[in-house]
N, C-alpha and C. Protein backbone atom coordinates (compact mmCIF):
# COMPACT_ATOMS: atom_id res chain seq x y z
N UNK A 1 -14.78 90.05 55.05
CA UNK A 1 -13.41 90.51 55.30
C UNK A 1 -12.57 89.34 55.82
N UNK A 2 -11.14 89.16 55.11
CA UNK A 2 -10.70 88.00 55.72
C UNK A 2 -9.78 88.56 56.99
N UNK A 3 -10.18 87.83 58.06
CA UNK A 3 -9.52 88.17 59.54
C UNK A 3 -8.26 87.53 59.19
N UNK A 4 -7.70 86.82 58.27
CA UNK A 4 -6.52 86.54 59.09
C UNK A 4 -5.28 87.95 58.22
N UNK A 5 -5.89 88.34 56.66
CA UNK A 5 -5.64 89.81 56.69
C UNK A 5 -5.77 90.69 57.36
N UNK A 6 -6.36 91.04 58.29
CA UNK A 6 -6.86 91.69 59.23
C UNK A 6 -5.79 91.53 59.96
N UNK A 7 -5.77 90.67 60.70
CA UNK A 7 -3.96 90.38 62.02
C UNK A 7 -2.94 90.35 61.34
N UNK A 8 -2.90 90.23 60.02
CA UNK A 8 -1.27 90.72 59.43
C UNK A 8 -0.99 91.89 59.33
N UNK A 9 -2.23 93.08 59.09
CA UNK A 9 -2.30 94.35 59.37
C UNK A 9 -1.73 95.01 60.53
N UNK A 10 -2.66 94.20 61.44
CA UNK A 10 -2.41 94.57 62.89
C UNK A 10 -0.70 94.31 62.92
N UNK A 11 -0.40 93.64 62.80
CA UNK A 11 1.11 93.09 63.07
C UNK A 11 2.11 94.41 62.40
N UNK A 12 1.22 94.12 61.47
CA UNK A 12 2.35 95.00 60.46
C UNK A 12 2.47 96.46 61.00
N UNK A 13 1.26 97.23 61.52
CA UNK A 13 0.92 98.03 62.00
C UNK A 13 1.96 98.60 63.13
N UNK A 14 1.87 97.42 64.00
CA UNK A 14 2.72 97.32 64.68
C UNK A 14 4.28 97.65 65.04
N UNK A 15 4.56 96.87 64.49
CA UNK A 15 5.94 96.95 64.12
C UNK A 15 6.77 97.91 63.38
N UNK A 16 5.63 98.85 62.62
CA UNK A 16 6.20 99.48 61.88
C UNK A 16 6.22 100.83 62.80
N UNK A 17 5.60 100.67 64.15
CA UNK A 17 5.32 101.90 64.96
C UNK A 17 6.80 101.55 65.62
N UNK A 18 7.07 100.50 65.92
CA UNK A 18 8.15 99.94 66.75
C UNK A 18 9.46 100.87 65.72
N UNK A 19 9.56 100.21 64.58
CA UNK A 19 10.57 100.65 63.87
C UNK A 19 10.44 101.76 63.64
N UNK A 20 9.30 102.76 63.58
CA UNK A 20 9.39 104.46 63.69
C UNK A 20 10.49 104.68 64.91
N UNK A 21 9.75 104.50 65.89
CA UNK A 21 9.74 105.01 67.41
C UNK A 21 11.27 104.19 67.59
N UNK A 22 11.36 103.28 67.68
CA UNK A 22 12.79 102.72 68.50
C UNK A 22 14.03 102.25 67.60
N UNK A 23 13.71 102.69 65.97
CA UNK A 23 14.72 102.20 65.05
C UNK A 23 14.97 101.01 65.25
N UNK A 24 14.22 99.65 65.28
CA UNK A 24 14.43 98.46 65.39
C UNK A 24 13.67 97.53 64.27
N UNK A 25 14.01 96.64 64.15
CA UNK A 25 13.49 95.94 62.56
C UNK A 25 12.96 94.35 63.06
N UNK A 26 11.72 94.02 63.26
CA UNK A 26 11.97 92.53 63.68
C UNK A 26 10.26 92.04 62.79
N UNK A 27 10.90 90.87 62.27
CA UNK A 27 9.81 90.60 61.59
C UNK A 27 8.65 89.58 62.58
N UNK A 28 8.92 89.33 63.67
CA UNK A 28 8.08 89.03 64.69
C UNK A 28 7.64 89.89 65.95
N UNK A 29 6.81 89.33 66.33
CA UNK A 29 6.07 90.46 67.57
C UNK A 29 7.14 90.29 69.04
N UNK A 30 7.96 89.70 69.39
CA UNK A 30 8.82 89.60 69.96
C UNK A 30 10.43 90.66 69.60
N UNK A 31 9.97 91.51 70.79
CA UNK A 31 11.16 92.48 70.20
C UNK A 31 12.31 92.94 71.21
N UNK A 32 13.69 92.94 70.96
CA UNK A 32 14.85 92.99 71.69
C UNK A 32 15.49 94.03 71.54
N UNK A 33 15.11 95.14 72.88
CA UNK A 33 15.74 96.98 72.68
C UNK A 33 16.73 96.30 73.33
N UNK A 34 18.17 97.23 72.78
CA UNK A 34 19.11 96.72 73.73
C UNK A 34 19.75 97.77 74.00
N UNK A 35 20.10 97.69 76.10
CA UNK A 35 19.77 98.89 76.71
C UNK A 35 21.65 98.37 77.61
N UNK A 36 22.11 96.95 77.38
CA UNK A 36 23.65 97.00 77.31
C UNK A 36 23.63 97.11 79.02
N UNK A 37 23.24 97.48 79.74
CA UNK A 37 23.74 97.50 81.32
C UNK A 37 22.49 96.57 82.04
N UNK A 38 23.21 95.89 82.89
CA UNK A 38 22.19 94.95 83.49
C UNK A 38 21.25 95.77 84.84
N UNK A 39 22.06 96.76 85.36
CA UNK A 39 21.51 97.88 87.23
C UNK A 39 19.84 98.01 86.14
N UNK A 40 20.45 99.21 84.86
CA UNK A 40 19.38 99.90 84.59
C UNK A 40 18.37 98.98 83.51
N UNK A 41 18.88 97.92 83.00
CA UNK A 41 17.93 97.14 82.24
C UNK A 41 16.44 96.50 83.45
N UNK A 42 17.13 96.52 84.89
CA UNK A 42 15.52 96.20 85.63
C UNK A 42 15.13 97.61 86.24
N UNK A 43 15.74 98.91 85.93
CA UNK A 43 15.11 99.77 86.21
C UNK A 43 13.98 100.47 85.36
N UNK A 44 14.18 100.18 83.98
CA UNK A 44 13.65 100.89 82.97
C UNK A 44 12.33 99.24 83.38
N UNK A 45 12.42 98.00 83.48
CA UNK A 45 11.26 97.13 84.10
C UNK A 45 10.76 97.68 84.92
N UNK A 46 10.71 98.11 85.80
CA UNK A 46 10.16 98.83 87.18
C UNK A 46 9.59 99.70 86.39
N UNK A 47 9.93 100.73 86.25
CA UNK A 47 9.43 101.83 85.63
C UNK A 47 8.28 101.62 84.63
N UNK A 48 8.67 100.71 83.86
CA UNK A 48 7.33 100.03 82.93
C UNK A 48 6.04 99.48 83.31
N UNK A 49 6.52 98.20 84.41
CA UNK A 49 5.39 98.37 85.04
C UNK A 49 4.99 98.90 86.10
N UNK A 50 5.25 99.90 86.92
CA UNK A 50 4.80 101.13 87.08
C UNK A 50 3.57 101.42 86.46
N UNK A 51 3.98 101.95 85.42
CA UNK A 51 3.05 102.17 83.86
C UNK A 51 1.80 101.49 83.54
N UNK A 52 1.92 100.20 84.05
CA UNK A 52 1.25 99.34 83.83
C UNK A 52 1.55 98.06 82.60
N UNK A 53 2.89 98.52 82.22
CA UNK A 53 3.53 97.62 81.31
C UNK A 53 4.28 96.57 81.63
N UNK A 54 3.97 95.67 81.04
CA UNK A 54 5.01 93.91 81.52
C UNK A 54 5.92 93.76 80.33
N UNK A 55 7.05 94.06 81.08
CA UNK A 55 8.15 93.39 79.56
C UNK A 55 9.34 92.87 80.33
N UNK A 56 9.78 91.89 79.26
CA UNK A 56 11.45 91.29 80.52
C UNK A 56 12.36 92.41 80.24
N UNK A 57 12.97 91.56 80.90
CA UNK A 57 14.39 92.22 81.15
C UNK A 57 15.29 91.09 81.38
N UNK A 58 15.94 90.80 80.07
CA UNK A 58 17.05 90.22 80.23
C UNK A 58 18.47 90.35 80.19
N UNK A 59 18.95 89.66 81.35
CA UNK A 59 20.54 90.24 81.16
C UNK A 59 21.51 89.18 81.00
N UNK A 60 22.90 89.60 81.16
CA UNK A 60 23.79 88.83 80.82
C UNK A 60 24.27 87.98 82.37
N UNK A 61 24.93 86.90 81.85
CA UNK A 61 25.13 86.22 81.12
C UNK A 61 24.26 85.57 80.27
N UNK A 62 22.80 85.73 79.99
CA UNK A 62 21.77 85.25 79.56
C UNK A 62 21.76 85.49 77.85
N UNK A 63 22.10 87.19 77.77
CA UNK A 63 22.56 87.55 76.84
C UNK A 63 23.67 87.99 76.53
N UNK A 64 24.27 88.44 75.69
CA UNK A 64 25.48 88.96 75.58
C UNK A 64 25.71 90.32 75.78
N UNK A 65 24.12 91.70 75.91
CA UNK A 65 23.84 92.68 76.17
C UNK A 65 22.92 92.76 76.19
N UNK A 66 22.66 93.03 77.70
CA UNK A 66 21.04 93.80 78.22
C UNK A 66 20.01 94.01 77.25
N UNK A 67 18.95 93.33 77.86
CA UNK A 67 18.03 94.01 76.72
C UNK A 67 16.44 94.05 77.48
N UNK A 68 15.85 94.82 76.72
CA UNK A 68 14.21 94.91 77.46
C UNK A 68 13.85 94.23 76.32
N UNK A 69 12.74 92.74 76.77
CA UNK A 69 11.89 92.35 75.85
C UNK A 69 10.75 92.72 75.87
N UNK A 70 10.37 93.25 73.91
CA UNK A 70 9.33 93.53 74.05
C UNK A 70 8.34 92.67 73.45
N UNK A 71 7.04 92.30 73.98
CA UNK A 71 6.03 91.41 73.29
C UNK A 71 4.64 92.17 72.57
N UNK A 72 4.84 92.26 71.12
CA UNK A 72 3.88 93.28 70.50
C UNK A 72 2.55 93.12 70.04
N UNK A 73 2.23 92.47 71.67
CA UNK A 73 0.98 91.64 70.91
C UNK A 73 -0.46 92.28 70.27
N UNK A 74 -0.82 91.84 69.54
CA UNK A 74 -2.05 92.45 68.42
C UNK A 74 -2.97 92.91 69.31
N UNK A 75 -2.86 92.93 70.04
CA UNK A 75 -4.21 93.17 70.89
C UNK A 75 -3.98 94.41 71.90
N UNK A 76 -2.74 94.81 71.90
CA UNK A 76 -2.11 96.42 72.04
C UNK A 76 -2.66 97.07 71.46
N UNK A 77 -3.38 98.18 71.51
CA UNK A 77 -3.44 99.03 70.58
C UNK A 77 -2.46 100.46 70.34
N UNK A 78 -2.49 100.74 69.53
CA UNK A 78 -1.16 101.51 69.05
C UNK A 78 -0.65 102.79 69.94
N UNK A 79 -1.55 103.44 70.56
CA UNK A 79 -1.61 104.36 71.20
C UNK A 79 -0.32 103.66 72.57
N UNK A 80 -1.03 102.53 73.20
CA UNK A 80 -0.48 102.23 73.98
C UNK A 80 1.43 101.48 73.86
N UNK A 81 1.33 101.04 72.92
CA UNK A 81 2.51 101.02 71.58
C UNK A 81 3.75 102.53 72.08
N UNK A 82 3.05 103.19 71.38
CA UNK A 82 3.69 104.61 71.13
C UNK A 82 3.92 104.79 72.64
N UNK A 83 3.59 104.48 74.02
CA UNK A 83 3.56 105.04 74.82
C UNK A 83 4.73 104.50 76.00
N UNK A 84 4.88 103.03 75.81
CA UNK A 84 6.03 102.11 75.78
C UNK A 84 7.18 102.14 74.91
N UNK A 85 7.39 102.71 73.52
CA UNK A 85 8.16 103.15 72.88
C UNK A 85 9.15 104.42 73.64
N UNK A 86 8.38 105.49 73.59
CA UNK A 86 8.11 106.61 74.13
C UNK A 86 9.28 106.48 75.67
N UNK A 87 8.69 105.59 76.77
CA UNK A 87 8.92 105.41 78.24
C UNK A 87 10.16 104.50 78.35
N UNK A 88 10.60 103.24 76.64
CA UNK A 88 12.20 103.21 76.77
C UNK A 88 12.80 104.35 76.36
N UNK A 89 12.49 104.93 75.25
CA UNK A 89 13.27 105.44 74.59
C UNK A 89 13.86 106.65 75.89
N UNK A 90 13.05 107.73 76.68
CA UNK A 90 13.03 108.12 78.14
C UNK A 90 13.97 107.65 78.78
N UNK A 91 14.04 106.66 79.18
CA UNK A 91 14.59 106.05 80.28
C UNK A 91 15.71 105.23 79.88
N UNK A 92 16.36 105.24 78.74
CA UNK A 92 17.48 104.26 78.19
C UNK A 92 18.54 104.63 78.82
């Protein structure tokens, strides 16, 4: 079996849970919800990791609108995916 088919799967896998769940399109594992207010862009962080989830939170002037970064790395498994999807989509 070739592994590096194998992690394009995974990726693909991925992302395509992302783009179910949060209507977002990114052809890398680096992904930018944008949540537009800077108070609640580190509240919905808190809340994540809470969870046990690590994602930034970047704001402006950094960006031009708030956003939670997300990092979709292969080694997530999907369940846990869906469950971070799930806890922005909640808390936006």
């Amino acid at each position: 079996l070739n592994n590096t088919q194998d992690l394009k799967d995974k990726i693909r896998r991925n992302l395509s849970i992302i783009k179910q769940e949060l209507n977002v399109d990114s052809e890398g594992l680096i992904i930018a919800y944008e949540i537009g207010d800077n108070k609640k862009v580190l509240e919905i962080q808190k809340t994540l990791k809470d969870e046990g989830f690590l994602v930034g939170a970047i704001r402006q002037p950094t960006v031009k609108s708030a956003i939670i970064r997300l990092i979709a790395k292969i080694d997530i498994n999907e369940e846990n995916i869906k469950k971070v999807c799930k806890l922005l989509k909640e808390n936006r």
